[in-house]
Protein backbone atom coordinates (compact mmCIF):
# COMPACT_ATOMS: atom_id res chain seq x y z
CA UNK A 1 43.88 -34.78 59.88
CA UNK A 2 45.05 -37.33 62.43
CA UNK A 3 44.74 -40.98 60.95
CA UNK A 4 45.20 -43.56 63.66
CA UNK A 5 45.73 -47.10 62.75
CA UNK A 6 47.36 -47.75 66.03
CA UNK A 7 47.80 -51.43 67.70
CA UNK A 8 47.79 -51.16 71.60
CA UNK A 9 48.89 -47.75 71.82
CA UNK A 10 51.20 -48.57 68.19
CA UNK A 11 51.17 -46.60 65.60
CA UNK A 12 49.71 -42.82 64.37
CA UNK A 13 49.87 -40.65 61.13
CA UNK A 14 49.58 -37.01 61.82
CA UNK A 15 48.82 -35.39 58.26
CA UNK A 16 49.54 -31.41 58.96
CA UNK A 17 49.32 -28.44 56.95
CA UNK A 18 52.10 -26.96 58.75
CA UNK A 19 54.46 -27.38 61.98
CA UNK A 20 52.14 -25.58 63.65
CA UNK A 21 49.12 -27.59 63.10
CA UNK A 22 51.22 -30.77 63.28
CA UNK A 23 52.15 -29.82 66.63
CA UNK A 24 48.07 -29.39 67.93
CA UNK A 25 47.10 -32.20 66.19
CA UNK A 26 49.95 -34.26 67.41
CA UNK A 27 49.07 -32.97 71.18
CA UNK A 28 45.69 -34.22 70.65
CA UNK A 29 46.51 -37.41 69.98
CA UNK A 30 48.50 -38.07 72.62
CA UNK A 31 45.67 -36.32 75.02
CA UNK A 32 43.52 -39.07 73.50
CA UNK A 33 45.57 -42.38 73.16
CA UNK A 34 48.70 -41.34 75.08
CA UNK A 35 49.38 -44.32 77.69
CA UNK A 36 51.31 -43.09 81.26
CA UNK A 37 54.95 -43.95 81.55
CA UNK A 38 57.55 -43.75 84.03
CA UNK A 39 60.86 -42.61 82.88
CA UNK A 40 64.43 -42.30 84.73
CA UNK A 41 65.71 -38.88 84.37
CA UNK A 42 69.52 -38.23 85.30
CA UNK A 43 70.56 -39.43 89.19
CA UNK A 44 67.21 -42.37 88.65
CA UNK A 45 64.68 -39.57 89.23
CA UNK A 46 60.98 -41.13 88.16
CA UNK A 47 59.34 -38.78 85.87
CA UNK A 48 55.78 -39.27 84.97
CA UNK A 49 54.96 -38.51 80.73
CA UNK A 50 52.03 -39.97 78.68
CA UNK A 51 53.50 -41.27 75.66
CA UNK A 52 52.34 -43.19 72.18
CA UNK A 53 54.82 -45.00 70.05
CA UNK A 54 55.52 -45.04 66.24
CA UNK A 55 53.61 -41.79 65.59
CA UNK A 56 54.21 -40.25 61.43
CA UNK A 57 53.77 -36.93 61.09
CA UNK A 58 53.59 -35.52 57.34
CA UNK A 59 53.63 -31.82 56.75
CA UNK A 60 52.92 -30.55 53.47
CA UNK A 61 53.94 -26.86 53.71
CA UNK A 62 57.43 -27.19 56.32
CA UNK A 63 58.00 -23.51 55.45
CA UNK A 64 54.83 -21.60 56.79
CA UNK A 65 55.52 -19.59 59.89
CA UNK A 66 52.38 -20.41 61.63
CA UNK A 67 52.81 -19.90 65.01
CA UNK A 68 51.99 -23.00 67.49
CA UNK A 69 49.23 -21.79 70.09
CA UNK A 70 50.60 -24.98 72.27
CA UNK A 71 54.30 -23.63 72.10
CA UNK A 72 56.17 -21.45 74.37
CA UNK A 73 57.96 -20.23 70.94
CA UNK A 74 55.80 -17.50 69.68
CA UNK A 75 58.76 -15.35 68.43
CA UNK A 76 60.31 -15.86 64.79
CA UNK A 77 63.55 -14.15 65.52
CA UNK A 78 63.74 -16.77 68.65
CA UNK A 79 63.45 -19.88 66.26
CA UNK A 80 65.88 -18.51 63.67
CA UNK A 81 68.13 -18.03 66.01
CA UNK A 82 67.82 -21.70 67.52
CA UNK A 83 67.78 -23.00 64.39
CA UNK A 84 71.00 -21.78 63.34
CA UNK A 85 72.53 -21.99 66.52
CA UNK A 86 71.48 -26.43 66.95
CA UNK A 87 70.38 -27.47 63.83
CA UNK A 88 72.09 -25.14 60.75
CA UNK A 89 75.56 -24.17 62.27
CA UNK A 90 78.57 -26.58 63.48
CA UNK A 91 79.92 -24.87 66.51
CA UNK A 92 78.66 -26.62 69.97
CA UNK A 93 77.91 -23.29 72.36
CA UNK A 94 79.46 -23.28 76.21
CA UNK A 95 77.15 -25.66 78.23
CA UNK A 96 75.96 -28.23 75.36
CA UNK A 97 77.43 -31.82 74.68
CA UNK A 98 76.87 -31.81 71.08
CA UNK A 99 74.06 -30.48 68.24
CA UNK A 100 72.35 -31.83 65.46
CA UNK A 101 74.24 -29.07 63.39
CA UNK A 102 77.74 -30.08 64.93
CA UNK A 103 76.50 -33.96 64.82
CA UNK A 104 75.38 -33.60 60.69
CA UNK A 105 79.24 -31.20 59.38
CA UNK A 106 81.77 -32.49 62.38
CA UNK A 107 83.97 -34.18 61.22
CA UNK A 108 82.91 -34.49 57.94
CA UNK A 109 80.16 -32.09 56.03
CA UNK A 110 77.04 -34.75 55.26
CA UNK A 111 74.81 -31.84 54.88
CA UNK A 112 77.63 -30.80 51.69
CA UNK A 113 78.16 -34.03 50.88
CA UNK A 114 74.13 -34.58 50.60
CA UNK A 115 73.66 -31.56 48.19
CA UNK A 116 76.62 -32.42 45.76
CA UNK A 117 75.06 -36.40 45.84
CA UNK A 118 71.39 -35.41 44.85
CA UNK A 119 73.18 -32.34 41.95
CA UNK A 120 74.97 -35.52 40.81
CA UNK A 121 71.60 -38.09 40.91
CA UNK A 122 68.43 -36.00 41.72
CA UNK A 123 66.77 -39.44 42.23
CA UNK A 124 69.46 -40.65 44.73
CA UNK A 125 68.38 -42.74 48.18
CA UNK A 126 71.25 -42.30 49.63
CA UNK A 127 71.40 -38.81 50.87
CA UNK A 128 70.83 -39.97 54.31
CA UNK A 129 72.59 -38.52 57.43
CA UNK A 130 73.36 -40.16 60.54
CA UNK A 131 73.55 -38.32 63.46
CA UNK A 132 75.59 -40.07 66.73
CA UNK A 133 77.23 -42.87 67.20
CA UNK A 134 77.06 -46.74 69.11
CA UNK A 135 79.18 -45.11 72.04
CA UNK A 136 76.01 -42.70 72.50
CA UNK A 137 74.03 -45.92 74.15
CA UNK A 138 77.07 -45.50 77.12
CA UNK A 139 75.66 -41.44 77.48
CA UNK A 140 73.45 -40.20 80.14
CA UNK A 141 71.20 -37.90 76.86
CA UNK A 142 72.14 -39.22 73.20
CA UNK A 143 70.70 -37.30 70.42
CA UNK A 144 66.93 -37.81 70.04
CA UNK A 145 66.87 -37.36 66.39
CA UNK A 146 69.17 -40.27 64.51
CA UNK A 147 68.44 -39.70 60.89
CA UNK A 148 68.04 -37.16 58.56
CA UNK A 149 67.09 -38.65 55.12
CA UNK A 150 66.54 -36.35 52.12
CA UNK A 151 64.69 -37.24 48.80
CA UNK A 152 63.97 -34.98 45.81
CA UNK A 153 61.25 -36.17 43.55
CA UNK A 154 59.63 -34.17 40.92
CA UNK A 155 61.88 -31.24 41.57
CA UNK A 156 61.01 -30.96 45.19
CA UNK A 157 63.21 -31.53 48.22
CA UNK A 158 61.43 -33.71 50.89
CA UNK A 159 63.09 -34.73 54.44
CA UNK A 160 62.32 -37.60 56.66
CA UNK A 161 63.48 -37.53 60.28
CA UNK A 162 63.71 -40.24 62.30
CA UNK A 163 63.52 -39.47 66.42
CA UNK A 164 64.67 -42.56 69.05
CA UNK A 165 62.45 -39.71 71.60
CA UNK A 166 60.74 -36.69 71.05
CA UNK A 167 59.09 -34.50 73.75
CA UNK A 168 56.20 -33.20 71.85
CA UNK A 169 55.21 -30.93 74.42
CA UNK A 170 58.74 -28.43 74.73
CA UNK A 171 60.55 -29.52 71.71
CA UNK A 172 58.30 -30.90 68.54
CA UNK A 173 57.30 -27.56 67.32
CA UNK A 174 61.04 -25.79 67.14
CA UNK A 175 62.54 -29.00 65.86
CA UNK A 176 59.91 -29.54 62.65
CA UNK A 177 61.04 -25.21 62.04
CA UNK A 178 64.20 -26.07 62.67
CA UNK A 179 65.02 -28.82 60.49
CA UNK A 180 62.72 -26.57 57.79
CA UNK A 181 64.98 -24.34 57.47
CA UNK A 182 67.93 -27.33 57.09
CA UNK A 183 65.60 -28.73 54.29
CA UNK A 184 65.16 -24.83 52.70
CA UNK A 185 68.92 -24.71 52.76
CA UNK A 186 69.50 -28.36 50.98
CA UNK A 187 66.38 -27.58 48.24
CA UNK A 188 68.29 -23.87 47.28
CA UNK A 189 71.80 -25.92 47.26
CA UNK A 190 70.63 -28.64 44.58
CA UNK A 191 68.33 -25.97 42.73
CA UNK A 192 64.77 -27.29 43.43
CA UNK A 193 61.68 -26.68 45.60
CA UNK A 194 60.90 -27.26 48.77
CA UNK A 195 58.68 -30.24 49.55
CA UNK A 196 57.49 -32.08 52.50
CA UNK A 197 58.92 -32.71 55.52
CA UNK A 198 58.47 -36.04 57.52
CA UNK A 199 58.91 -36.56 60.96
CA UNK A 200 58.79 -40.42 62.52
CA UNK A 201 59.46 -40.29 66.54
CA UNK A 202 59.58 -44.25 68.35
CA UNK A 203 58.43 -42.35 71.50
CA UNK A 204 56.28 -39.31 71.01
CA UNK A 205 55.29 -38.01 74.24
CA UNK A 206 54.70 -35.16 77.06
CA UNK A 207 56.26 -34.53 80.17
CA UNK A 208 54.14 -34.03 82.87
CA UNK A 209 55.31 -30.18 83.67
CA UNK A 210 53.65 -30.06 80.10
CA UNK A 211 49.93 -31.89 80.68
CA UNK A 212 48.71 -28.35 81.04
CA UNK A 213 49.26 -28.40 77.11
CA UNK A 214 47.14 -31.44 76.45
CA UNK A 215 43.76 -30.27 77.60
């Protein structure tokens, strides 16, 4: 159920059952209220996207493996493995500059260092992670997502993300799995459930190689 309480193009909730249906509804929305901007791509190549800002998504179940109709990832051995290989594990692979993986246990462990804080204080706020650092504003692509916040309340493990950018049309639906799985992993380390999984993005928006998706 989208809930829009925007203010010129300001402001969304996305409440989803799973990634899946976060990932239509949050398509819709930007089909509907998205405005057209002009972004700079490496070399200052203009590249057309339609965009909304400050857009919540809230997914109560971050585990089902509901497939996304508007994704090109329709196979569950494909996600695993990008999960583990950008989000869960801490070696970079030839050809990237960093992961979220490398970025949250290099050089030290927050993702350890989160699960032995909440064991110690299940009703901690500060099992926060931070991924990057000020030198990434002097990088041609710093890491979209910046924060990775985890709260357990009544014995279930919620995460909040918090994206600078997030291309909703190739990358939103892999990333909520993705950072599922991280949350899975943290909720079995301190001993409790899995809850919900948040997910606030400053820019949500499509490229336009990826309209096709918003009709």
């Amino acid at each position: 159920m989208m809930d829009i309480y925007n203010d010129h193009g300001i402001g969304y909730l996305v409440n989803a059952h799973s990634a899946a249906d976060a990932h239509v509804q949050a398509l819709k929305l930007i089909a509907e209220e998205g405005h057209e901007v002009t972004v700079l791509e490496e070399g200052n190549r203009p590249v057309k996207t339609k965009e909304i800002l400050f857009c919540n998504i809230l997914i109560r179940n971050p585990l089902d493996k509901t497939h996304s109709p508007k994704s090109d990832w329709t196979s569950e051995a494909a996600l695993e493995e990008y999960a583990n290989k950008e989000i869960l594990g801490k070696i970079i692979p030839e050809g990237f500059t960093y992961t979220y993986g490398n970025e949250m246990q290099e050089p030290i462990d927050q993702v350890a260092r989160v699960i032995e804080m909440l064991k110690a204080d299940h009703s901690s706020r500060k099992a926060t992670m931070r991924i990057g650092s000020p030198k990434r504003l002097f990088e041609q692509d710093p890491p979209c997502c910046v924060i990775v916040d985890s709260k357990e309340r009544q014995n279930r493990l919620n995460m909040f993300l918090v994206f600078r950018s997030h291309d909703y049309g190739s990358a939103l639906y892999q990333n909520l799995r993705a950072f599922g799985m991280l949350q899975a992993g943290i909720a079995q380390g301190v001993g409790v459930a899995v809850g919900s999984l948040g997910c606030t993005s400053y820019s949500a928006h499509v490229y336009e190689r990826d309209w096709e998706k918003l009709k």
